[in-house]
Every structure is written in structure tokens, then in C-alpha cells.
C-alpha atoms as a PDB file:
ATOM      1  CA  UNK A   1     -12.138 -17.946  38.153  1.00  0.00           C
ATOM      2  CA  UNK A   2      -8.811 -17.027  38.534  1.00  0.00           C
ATOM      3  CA  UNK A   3      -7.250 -20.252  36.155  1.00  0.00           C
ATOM      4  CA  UNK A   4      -9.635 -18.518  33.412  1.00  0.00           C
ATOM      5  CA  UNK A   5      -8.583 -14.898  33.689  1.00  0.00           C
ATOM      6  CA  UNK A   6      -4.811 -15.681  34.005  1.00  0.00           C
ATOM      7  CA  UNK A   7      -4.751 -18.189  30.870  1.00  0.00           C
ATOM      8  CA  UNK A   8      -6.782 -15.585  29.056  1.00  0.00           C
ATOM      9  CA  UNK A   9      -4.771 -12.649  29.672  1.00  0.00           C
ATOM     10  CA  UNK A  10      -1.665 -14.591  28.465  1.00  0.00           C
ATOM     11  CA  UNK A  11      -3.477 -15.896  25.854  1.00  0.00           C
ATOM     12  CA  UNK A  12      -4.570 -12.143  24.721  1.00  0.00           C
ATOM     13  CA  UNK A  13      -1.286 -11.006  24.952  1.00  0.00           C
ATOM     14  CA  UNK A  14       0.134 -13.262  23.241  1.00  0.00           C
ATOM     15  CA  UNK A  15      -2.628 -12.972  20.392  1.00  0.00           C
ATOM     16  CA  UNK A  16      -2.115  -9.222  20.420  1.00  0.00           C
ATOM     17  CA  UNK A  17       1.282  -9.085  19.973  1.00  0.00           C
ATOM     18  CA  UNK A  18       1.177 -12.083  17.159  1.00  0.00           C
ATOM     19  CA  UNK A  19      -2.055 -13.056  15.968  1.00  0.00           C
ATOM     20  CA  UNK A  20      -1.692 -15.940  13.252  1.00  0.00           C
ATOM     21  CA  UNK A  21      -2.475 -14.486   9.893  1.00  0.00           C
ATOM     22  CA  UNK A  22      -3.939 -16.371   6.978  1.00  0.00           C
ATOM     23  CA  UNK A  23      -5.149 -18.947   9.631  1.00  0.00           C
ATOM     24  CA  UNK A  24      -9.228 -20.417   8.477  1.00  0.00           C
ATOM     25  CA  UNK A  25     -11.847 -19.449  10.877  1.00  0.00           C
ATOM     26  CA  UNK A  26     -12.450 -23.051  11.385  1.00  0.00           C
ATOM     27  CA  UNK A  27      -8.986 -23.823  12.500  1.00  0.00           C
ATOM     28  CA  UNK A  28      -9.339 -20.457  15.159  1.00  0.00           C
ATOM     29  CA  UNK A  29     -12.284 -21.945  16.408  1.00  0.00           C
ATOM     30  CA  UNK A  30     -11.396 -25.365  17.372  1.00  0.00           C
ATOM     31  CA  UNK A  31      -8.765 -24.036  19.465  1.00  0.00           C
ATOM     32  CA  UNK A  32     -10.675 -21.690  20.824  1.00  0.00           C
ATOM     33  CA  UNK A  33     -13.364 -24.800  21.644  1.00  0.00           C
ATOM     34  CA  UNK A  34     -10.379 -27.066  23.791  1.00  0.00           C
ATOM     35  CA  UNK A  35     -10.760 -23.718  26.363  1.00  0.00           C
ATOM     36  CA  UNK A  36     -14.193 -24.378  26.486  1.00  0.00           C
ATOM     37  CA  UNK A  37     -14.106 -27.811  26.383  1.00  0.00           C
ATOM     38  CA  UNK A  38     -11.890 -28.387  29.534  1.00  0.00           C
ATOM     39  CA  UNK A  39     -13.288 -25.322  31.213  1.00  0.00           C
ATOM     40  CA  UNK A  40     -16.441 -27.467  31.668  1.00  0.00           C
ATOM     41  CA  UNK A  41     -14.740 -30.436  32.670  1.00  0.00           C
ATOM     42  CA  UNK A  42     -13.175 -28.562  35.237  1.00  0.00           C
ATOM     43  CA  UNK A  43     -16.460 -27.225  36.544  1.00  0.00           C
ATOM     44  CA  UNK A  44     -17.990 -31.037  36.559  1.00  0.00           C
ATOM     45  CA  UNK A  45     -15.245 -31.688  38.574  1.00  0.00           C
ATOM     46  CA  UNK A  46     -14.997 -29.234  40.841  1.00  0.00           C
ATOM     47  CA  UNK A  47     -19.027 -29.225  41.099  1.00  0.00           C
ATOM     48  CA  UNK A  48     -18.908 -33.675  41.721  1.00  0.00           C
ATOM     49  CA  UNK A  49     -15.584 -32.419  44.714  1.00  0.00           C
ATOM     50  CA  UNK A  50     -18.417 -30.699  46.921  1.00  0.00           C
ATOM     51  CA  UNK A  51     -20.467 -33.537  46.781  1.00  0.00           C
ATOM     52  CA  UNK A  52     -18.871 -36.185  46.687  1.00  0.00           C
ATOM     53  CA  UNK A  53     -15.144 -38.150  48.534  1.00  0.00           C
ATOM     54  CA  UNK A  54     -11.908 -36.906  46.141  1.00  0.00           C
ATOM     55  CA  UNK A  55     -11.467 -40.406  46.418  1.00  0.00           C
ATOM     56  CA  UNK A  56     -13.880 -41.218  43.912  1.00  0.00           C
ATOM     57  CA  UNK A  57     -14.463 -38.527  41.979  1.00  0.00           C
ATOM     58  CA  UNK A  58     -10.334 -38.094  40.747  1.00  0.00           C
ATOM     59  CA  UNK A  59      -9.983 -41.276  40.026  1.00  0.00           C
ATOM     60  CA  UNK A  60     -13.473 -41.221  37.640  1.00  0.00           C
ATOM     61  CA  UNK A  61     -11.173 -38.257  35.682  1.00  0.00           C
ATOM     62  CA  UNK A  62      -8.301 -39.972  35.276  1.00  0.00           C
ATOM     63  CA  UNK A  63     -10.163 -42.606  32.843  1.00  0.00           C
ATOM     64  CA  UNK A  64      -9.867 -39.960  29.924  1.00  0.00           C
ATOM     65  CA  UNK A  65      -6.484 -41.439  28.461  1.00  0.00           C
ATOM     66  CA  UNK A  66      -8.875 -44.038  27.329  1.00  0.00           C
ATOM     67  CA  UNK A  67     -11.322 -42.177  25.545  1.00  0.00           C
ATOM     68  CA  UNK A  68      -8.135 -40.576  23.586  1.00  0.00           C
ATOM     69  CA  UNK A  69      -6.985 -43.630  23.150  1.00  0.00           C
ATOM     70  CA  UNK A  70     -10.020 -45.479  21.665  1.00  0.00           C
ATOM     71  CA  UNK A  71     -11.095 -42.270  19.439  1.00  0.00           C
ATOM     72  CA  UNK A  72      -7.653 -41.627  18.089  1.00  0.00           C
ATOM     73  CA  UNK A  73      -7.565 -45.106  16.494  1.00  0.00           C
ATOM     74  CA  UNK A  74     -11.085 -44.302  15.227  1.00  0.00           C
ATOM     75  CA  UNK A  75     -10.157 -40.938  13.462  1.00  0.00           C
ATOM     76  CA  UNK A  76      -6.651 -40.826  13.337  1.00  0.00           C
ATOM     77  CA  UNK A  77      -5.715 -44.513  12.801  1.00  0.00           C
ATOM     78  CA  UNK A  78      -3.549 -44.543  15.479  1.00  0.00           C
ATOM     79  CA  UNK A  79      -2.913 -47.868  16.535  1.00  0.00           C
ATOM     80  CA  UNK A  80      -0.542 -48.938  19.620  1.00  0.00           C
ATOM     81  CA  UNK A  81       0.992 -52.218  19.953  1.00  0.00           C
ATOM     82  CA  UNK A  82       0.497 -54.294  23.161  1.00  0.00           C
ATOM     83  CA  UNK A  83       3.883 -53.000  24.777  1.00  0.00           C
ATOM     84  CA  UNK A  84       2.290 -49.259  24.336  1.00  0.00           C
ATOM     85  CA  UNK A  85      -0.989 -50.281  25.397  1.00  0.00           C
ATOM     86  CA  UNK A  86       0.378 -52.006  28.290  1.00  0.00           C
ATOM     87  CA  UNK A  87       1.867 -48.607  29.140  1.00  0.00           C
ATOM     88  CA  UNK A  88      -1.114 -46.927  28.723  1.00  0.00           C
ATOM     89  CA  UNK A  89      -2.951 -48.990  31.156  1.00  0.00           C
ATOM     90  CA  UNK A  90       0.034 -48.785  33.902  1.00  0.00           C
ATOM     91  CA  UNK A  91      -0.252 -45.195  33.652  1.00  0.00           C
ATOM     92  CA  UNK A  92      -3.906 -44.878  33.940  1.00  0.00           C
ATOM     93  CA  UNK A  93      -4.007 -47.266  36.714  1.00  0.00           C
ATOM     94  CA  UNK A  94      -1.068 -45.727  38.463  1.00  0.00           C
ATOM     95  CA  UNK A  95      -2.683 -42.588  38.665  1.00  0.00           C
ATOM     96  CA  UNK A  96      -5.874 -44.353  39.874  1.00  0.00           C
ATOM     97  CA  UNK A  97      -4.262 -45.776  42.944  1.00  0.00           C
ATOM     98  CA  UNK A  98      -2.475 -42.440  43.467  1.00  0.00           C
ATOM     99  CA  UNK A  99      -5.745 -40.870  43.529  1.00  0.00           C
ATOM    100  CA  UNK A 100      -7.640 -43.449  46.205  1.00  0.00           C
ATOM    101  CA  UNK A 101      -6.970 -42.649  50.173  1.00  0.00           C
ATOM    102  CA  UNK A 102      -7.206 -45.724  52.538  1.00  0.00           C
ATOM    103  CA  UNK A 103      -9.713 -45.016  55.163  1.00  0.00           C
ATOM    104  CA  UNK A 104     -11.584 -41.997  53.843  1.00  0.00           C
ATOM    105  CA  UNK A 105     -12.949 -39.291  57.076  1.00  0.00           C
ATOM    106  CA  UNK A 106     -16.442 -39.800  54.987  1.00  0.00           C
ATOM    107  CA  UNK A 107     -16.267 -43.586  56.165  1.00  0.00           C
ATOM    108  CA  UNK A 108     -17.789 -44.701  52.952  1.00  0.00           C
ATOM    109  CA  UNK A 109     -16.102 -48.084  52.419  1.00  0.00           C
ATOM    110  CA  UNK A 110     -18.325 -49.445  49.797  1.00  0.00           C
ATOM    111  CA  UNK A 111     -18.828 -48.041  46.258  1.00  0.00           C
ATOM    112  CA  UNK A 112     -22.142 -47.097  45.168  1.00  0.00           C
ATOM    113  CA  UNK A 113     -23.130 -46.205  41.750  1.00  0.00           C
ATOM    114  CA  UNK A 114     -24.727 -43.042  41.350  1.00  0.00           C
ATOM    115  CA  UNK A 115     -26.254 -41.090  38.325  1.00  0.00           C
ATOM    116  CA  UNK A 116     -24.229 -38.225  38.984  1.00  0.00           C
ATOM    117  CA  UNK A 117     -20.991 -39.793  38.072  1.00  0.00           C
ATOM    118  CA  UNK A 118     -21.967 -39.903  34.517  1.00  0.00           C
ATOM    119  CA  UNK A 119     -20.781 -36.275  34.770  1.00  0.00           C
ATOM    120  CA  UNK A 120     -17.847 -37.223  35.405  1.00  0.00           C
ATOM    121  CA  UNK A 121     -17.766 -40.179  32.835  1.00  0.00           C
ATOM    122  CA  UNK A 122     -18.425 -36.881  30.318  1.00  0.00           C
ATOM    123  CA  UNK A 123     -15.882 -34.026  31.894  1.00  0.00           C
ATOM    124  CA  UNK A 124     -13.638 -37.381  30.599  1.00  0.00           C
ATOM    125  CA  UNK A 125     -15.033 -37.924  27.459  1.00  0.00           C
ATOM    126  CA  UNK A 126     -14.951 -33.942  27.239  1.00  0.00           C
ATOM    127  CA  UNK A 127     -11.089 -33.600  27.899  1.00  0.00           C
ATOM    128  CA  UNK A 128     -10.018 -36.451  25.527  1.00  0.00           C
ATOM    129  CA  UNK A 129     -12.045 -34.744  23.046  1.00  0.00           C
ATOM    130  CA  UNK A 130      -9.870 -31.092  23.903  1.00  0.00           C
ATOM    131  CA  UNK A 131      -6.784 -33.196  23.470  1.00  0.00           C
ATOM    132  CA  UNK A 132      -7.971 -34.705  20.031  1.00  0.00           C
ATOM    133  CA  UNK A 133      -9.202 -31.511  18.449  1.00  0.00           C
ATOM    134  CA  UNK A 134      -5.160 -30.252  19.757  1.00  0.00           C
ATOM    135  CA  UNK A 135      -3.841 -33.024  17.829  1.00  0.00           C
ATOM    136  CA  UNK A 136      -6.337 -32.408  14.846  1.00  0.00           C
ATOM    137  CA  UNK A 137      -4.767 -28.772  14.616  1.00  0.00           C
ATOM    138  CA  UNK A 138      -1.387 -28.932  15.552  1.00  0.00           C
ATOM    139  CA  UNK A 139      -0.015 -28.546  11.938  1.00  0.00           C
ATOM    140  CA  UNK A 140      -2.099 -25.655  10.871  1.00  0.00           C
ATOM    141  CA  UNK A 141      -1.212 -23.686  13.827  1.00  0.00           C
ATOM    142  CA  UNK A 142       1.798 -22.984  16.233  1.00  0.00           C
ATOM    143  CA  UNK A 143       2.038 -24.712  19.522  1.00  0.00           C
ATOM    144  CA  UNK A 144       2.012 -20.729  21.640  1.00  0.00           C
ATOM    145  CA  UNK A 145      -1.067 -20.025  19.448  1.00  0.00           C
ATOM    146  CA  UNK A 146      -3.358 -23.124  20.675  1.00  0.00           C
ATOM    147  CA  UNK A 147      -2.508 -22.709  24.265  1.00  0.00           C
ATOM    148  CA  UNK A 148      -3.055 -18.737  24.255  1.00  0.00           C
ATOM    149  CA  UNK A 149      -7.046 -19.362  21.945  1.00  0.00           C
ATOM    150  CA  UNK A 150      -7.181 -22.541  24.488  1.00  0.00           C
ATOM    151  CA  UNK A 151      -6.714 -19.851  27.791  1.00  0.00           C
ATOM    152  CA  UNK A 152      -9.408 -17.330  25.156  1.00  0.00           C
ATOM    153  CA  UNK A 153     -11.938 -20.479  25.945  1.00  0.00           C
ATOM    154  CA  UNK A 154     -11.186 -21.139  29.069  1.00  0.00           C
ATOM    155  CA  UNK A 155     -11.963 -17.489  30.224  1.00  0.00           C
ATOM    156  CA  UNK A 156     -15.091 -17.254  28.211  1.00  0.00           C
ATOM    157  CA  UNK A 157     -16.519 -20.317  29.904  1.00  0.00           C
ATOM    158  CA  UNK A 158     -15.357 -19.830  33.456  1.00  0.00           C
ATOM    159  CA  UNK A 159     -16.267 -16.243  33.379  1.00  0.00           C
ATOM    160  CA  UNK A 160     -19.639 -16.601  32.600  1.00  0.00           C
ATOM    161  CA  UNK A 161     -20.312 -19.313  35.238  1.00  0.00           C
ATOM    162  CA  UNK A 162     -17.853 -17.783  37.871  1.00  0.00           C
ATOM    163  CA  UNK A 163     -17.540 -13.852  37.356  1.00  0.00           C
ATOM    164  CA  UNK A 164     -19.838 -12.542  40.087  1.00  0.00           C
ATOM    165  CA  UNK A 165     -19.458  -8.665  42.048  1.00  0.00           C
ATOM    166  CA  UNK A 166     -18.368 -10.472  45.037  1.00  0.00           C
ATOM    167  CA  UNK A 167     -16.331 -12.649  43.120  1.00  0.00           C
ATOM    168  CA  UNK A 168     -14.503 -10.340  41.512  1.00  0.00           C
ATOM    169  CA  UNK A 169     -14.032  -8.197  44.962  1.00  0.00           C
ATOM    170  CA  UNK A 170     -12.725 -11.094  46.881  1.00  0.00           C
ATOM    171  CA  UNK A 171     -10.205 -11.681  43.879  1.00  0.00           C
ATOM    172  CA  UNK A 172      -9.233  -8.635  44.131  1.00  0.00           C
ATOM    173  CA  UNK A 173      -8.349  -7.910  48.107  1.00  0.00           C
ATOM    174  CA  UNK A 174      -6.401 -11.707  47.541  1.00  0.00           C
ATOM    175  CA  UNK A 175      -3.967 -10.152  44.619  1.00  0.00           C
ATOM    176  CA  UNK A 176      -3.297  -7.250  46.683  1.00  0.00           C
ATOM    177  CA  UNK A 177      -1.687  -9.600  49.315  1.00  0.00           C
ATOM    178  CA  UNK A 178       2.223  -9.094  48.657  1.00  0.00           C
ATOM    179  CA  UNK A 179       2.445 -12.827  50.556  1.00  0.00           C
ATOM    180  CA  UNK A 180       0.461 -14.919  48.745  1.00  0.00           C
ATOM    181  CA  UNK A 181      -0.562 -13.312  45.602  1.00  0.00           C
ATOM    182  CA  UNK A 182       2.764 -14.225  43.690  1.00  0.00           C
ATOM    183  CA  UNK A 183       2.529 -17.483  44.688  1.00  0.00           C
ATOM    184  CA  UNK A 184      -1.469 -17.957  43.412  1.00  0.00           C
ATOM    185  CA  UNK A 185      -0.088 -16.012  39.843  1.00  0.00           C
ATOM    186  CA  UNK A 186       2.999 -18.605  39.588  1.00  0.00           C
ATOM    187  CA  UNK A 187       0.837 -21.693  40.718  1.00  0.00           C
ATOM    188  CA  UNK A 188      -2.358 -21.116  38.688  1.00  0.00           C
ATOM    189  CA  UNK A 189      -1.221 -18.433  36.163  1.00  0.00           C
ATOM    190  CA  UNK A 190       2.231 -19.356  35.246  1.00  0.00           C
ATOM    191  CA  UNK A 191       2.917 -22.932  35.449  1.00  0.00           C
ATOM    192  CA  UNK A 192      -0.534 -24.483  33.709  1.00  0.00           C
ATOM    193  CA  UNK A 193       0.412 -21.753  30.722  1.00  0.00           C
ATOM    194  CA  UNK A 194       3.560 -23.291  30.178  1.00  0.00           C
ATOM    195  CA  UNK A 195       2.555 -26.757  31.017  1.00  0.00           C
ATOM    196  CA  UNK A 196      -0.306 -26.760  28.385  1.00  0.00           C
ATOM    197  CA  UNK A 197       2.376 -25.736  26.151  1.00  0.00           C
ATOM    198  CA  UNK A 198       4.838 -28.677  26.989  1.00  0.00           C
ATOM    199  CA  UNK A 199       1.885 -30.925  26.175  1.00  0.00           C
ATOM    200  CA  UNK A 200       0.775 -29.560  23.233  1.00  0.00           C
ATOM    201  CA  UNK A 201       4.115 -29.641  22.033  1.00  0.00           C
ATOM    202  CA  UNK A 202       4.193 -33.231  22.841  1.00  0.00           C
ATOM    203  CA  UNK A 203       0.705 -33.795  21.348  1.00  0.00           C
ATOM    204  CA  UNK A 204       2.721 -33.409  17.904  1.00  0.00           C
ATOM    205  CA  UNK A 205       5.132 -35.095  18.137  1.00  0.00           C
ATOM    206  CA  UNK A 206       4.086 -38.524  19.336  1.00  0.00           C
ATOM    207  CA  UNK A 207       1.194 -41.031  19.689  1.00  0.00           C
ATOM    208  CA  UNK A 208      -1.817 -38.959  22.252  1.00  0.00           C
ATOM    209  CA  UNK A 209      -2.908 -41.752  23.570  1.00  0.00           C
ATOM    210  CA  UNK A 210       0.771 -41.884  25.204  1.00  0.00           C
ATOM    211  CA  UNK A 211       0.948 -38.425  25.697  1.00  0.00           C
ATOM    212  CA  UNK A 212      -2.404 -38.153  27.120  1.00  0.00           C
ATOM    213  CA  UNK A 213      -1.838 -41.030  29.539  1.00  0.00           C
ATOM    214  CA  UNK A 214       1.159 -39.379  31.425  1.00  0.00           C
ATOM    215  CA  UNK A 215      -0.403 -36.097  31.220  1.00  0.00           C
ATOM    216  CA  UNK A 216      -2.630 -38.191  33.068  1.00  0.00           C
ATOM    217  CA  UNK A 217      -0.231 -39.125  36.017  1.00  0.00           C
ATOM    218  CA  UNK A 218      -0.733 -35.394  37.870  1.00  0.00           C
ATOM    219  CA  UNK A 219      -1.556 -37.038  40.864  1.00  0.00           C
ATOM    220  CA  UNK A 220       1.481 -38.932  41.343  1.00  0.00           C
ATOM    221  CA  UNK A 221       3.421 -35.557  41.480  1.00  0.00           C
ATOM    222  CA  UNK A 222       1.028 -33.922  43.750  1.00  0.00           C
ATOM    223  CA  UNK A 223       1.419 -36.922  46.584  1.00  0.00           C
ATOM    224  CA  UNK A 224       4.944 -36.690  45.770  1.00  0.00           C
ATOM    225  CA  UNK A 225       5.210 -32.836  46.221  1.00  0.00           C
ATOM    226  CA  UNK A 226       2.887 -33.437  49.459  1.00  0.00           C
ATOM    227  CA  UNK A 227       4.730 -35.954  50.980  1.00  0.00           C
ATOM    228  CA  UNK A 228       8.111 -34.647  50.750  1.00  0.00           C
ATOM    229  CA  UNK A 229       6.220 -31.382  52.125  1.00  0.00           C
ATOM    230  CA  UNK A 230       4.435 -32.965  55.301  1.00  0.00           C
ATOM    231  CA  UNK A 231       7.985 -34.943  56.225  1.00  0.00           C
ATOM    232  CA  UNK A 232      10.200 -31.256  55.643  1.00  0.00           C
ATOM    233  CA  UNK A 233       7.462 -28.625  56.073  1.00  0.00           C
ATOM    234  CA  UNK A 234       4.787 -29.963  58.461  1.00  0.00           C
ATOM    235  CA  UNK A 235       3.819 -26.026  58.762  1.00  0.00           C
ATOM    236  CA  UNK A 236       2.917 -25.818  55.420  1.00  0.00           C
ATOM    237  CA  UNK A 237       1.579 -28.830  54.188  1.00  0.00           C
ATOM    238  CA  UNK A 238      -1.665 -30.637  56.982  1.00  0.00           C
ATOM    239  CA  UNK A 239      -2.380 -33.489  54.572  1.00  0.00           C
ATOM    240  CA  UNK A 240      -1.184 -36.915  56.738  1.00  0.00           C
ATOM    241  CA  UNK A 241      -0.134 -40.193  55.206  1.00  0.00           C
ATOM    242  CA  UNK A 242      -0.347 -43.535  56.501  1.00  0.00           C
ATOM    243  CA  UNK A 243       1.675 -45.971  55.832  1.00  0.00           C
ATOM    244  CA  UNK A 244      -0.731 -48.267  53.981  1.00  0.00           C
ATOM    245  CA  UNK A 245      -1.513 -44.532  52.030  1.00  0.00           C
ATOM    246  CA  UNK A 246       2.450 -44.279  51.413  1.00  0.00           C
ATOM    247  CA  UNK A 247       2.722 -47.825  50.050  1.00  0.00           C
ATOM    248  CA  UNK A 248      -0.096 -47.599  47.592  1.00  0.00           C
ATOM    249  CA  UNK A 249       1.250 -44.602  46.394  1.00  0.00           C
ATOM    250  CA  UNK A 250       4.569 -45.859  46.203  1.00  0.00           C
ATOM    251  CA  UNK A 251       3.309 -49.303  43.935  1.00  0.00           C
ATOM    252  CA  UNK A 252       1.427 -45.944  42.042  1.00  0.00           C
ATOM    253  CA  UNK A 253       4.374 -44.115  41.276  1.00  0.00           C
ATOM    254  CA  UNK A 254       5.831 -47.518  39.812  1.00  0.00           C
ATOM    255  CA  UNK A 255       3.584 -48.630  37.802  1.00  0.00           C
ATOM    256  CA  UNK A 256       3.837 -44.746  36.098  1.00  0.00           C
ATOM    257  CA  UNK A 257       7.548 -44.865  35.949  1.00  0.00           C
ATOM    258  CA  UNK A 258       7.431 -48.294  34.499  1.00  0.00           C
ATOM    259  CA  UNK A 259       5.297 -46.693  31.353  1.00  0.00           C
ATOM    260  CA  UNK A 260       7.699 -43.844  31.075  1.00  0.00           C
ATOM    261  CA  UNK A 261      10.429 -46.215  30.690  1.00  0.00           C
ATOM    262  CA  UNK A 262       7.661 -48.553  28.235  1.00  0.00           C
ATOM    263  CA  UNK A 263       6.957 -45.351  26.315  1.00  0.00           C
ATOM    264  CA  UNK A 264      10.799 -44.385  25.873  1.00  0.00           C
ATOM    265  CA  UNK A 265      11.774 -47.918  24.534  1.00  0.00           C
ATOM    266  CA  UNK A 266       8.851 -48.727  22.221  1.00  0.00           C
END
């Protein structure tokens, strides 16, 4: 609830202060719609995290570079050679792996198909459709005004589900915490804001099927950021690695810088 009210208060203040004249309706509301858009995938994923191992459920969202992929050489005629597309498949992949722990506390070794993980299969199809309506917009509006109608959507959508009296009470006692509110308005308010921004940018410049496929490789950085944590701050970080967890990550994290470097080349 929190990702949806910070990312649409920036996005109102930033509307408020500059709202883009002489812009069509149409072109207001599809970037209004990639807030809603990944506002639901979020909640399929957060919803499938309850119920199901991380294990399998991140890895199930990481497939949406695909999708963007596949549907931007359908409707914008991007096509990417076999060096890009090899790139796109190392960084999918990587961030597969990085997303899989060895020897899971659920002890379910096996995997099972179950009809649930078609939402998943669609909180992927719905983000690589967000990304493609950015890339369908990105020269009729400015890169601050898409992220700040994206954060608009995103608040709609996750205040409707999410916005509850006790909710909105226990939100409230947290951001009075001196401690640890700053660091839940920099983490979740902040930094996605001016991420989202980055890869819009990005989104207009280049290829998305590249561009979606590293924005793809979060979970290398995470591990990375968590490792380095439970090795120099063991207070503050619980998660444990083993080493067969450390080398899978670490063949991970190659395979997604050896796309970077693909990407940068091609």
C-alpha cells in the first residue's frame, strides 16, 4: 500500500506543478494504464508469495522479457539478431537461477504444475504489456510525465485493493518511527520513482526487449546486496547462503554480465 501512495504522491506533485498541456486523452490514459497494469502484477505476485515457495513463483515473473520481446517484433517490428537474442536469453536465465534456492525449508524437490501459476504466466504477460504501452508513448510524452501518471495508476489500483482503517492506522504509527520510517520512504518511495524513470528513459532509446531483459536481472542485485550484507552485517541481514546457493548465483550473475557486455557491443 505504501509503493502506491508514495509513487502517487510524487506522481501528483509532479503533475501539479507541470501537467503536460496539449497532450490527447488517449495518450494520458495509457500511461495512466502501465500503473494499473503492474499494480496487478504486483498483487498476483505477492498473492502466488503466500502460497506458494519464492523459489518458484520469482522465477515464473522473470519470463516477461519474453513476452516484450515476442510482441515488440509483432507491433513494433523490432527484430534482434541472434547475438541480441542470445543476450536476451542469458539475462532471463541468469535471473532465473538467481531466483531458485537449493534445498528449499518447504522440502518440495519436485515441480508440480498447478493452475494457479497461470497467474503468474499473466502478472508476466501483464508487465511486458506496461513496458510496451511505455515504449508506444514515449515520444508523445516526457519521460517524468509517464512515471508520475504510471505512480497515478499504481495508487488507484493498490488503494482500492489495499486501503483498509487498519491499514491505514498501522501505516501510520510505522511513519512516525524516526528509525525506520526514512529508510521505508527511501527504499519504496524514492528509489523505484527514480528507477522507473532510468528505465523509461532507456525504453526510448534502445531495443525493449534488451531493456526489458536487464530490467529483468533485479534479483541478481538483491543476492548481491544480501550477500555482501550477511558476510559484513550478519545483524542486519538473517538470509544464509550455502555454498552450492553462492555458486549458482555466482554462474547467475555471469551469465547477466555476459549480456550487458552482448548488449553494449551489438
Amino acid at each position: 500500500m505504501f509503493v502506491g501512495g508514495s509513487q502517487g504522491l510524487f506522481g501528483a506533485i509532479v503533475l501539479l506543478a507541470n501537467f503536460p498541456a496539449g497532450v490527447e486523452f488517449e495518450i494520458i490514459a495509457k500511461a495512466w494504464s502501465i500503473g494499473v497494469l503492474q499494480a496487478f502484477t504486483l498483487i498476483f505476485m505477492f498473492w502466488m508469495l503466500k502460497r506458494e515457495d519464492p523459489s518458484r513463483v520469482i522465477p515464473a515473473m522473470q519470463t516477461s522479457p519474453i513476452y516484450v520481446a515476442v510482441l515488440a517484433w509483432i507491433i513494433f517490428g523490432e527484430s534482434l539478431n541472434t547475438l541480441q537474442w542470445t543476450a536476451v536469453l542469458l539475462a532471463v536465465g541468469g535471473s532465473v537461477m538467481a531466483s531458485v534456492k537449493i534445498g528449499t525449508s518447504s522440502g518440495k524437490g519436485s515441480i508440480i504444475f498447478q493452475p494457479l501459476f497461470l497467474l503468474l504466466a499473466v502478472g508476466a504477460l501483464l508487465m511486458a504489456s506496461s513496458q510496451l504501452i511505455t515504449k508506444s508513448i514515449v515520444d508523445d510524452l516526457s519521460t517524468l510525465h509517464i512515471v508520475s501518471l504510471r505512480g497515478i495508476g499504481l495508487f488507484t489500483v493498490m488503494w482500492l485493493v489495499f486501503a483498509r482503517p487498519a491499514a491505514l492506522r498501522g501505516l501510520g504509527s510505522f511513519l512516525k518511527q524516526p528509525k525506520q520510517a526514512p529508510w521505508l520512504i527511501i527504499a519504496e518511495g524514492v528509489m523505484p520513482f527514480n528507477g522507473h524513470l532510468l528505465i523509461t528513459y532507456a525504453i526510448g532509446k534502445g531495443p525493449i526487449a534488451l531493456v526489458s531483459s536487464l530490467g529483468g536481472a533485479r534479483p541478481i542485485f538483491v543476492f548481491s546486496m544480501s550477500a555482501l550484507g550477511a558476510k559484513f552485517a550478519p545483524k542486519l541481514i538473517y538470509e544464509k547462503f550455502t555454498r552450492a546457493d553462492l555458486i549458482l548465483k555466482l554462474v547467475s550473475a555471469g551469465m547477466v554480465v555476459a549480456a550487458v557486455v552482448i548488449i553494449s557491443v551489438s
